[in-house]
C-alpha atoms as a PDB file:
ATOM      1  CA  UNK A   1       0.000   0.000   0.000  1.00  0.00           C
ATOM      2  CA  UNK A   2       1.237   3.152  -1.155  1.00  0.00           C
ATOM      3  CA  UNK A   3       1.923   6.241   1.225  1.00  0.00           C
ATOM      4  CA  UNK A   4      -0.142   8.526  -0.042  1.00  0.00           C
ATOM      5  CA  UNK A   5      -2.909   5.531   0.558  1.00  0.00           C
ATOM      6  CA  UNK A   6      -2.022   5.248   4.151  1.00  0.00           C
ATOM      7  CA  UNK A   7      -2.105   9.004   4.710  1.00  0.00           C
ATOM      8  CA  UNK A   8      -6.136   9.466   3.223  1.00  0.00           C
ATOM      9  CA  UNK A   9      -6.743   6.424   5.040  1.00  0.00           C
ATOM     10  CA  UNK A  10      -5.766   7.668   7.850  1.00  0.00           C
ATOM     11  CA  UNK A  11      -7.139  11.379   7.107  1.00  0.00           C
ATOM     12  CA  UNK A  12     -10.563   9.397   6.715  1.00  0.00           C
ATOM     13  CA  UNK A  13     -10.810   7.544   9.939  1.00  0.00           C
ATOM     14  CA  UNK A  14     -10.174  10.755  11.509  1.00  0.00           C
ATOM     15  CA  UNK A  15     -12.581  12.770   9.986  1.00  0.00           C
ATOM     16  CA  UNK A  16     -15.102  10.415  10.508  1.00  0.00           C
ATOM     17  CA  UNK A  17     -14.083   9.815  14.587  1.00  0.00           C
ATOM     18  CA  UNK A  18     -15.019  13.465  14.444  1.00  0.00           C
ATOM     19  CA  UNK A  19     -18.443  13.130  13.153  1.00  0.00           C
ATOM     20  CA  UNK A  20     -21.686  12.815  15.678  1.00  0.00           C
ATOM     21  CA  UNK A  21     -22.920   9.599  16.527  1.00  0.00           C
ATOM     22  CA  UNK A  22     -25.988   9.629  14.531  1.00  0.00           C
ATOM     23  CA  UNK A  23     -23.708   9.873  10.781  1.00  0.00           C
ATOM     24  CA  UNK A  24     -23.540   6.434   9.412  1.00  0.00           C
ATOM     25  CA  UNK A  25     -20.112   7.022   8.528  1.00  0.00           C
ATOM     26  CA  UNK A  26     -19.130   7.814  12.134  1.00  0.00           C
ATOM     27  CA  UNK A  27     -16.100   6.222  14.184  1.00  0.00           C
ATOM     28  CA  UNK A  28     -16.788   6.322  17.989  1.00  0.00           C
ATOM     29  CA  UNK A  29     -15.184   2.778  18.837  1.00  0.00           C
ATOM     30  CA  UNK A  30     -13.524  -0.219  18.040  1.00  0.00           C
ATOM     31  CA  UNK A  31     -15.927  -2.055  16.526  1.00  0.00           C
ATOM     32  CA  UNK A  32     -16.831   1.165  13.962  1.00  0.00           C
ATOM     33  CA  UNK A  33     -13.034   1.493  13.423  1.00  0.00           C
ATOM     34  CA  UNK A  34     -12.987  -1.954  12.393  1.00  0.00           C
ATOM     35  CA  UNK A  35     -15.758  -2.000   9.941  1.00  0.00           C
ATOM     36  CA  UNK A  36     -13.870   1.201   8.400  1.00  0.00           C
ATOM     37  CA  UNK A  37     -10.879  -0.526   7.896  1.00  0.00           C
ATOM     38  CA  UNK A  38     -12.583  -4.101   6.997  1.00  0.00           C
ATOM     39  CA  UNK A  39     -14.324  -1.962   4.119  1.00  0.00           C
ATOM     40  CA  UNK A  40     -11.643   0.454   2.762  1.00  0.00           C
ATOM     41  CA  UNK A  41      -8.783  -2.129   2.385  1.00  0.00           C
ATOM     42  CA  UNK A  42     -10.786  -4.916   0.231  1.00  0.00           C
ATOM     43  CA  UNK A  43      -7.712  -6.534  -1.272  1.00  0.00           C
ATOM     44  CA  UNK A  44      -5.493  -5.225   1.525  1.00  0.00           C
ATOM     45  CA  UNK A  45      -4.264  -5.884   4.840  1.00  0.00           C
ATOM     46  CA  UNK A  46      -4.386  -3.579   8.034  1.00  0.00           C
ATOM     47  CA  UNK A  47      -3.224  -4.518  11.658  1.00  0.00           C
ATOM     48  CA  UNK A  48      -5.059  -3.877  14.862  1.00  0.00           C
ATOM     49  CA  UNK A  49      -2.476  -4.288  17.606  1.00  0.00           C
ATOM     50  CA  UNK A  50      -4.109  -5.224  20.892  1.00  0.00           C
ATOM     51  CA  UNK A  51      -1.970  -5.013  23.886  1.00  0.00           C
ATOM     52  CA  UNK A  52      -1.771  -8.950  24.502  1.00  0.00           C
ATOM     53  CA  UNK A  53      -0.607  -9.419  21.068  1.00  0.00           C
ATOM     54  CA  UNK A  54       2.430  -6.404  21.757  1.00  0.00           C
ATOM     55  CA  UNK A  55       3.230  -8.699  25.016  1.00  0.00           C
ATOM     56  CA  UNK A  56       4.114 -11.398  22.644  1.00  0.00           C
ATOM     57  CA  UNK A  57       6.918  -9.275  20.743  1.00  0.00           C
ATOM     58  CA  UNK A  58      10.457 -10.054  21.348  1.00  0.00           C
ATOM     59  CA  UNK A  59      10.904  -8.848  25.258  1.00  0.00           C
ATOM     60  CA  UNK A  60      14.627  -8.304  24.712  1.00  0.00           C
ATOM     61  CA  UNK A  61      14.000  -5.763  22.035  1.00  0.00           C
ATOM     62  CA  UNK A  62      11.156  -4.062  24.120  1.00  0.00           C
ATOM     63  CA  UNK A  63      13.562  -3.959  27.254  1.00  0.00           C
ATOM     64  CA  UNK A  64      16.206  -2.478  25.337  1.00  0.00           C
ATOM     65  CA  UNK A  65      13.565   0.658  23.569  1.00  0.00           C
ATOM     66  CA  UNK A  66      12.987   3.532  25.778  1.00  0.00           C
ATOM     67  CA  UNK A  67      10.618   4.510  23.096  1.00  0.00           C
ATOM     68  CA  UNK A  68       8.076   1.954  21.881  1.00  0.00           C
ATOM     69  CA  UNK A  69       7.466   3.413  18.465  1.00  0.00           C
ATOM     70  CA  UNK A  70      11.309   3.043  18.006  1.00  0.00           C
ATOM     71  CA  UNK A  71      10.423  -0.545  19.330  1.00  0.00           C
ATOM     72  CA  UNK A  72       7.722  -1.107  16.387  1.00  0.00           C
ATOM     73  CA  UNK A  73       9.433   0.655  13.772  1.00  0.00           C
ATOM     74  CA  UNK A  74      11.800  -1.977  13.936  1.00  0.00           C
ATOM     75  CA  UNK A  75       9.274  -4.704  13.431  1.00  0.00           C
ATOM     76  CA  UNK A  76       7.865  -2.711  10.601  1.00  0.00           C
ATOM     77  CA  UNK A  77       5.349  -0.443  12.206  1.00  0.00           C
ATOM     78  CA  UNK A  78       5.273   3.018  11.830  1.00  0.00           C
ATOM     79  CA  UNK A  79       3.499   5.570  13.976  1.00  0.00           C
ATOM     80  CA  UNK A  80       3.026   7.780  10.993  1.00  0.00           C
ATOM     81  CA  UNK A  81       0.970   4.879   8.894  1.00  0.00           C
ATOM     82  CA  UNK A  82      -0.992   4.576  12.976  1.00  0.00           C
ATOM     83  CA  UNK A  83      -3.757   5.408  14.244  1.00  0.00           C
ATOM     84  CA  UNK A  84      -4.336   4.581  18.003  1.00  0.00           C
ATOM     85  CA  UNK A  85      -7.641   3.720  19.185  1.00  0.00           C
ATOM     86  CA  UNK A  86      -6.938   3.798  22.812  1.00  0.00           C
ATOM     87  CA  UNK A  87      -5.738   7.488  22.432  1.00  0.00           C
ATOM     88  CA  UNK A  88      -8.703   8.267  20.019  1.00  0.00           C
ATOM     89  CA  UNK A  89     -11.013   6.880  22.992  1.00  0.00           C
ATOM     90  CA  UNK A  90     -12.188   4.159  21.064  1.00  0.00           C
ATOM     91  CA  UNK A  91     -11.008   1.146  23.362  1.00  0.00           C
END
């Protein structure tokens, strides 16, 4: 997937996490987020990160990260292509 993909994408889900509850195309938790991303990325992937699934990440590398983007840009995810839906008050 393609940057500039990533970046409307992203643009998109937070748009619509702005919108009121009654909008159809409205994000206001996990489950909406889902069904957003399940919908835009036919023939893509996506990854939803839950914190049991970060636990199972190499614990040396985690240990040795002060930061824990640093940490997941080194296993290939980057805060910029992120959004996080515990800080967006969806989870």
């Amino acid at each position: 997937m393609g940057d500039f993909f990533r970046k409307v994408v992203k643009e998109e889900a937070l748009r619509r996490m702005q919108l009121p509850s009654g909008d159809e195309q409205a994000i206001h938790n996990g489950e909406e987020m889902l069904a957003y991303l399940e919908k835009i990325h036919e023939g893509t992937a996506f990854v939803v990160l839950t914190a049991e699934e970060h636990s199972r990440l190499p614990k040396r590398d985690v240990l040795q990260s002060e930061d824990v983007w640093a940490f997941y840009e080194q296993h290939g995810i980057l805060k910029e292509e992120c959004i996080s839906l515990r800080e967006a008050g969806l989870v």
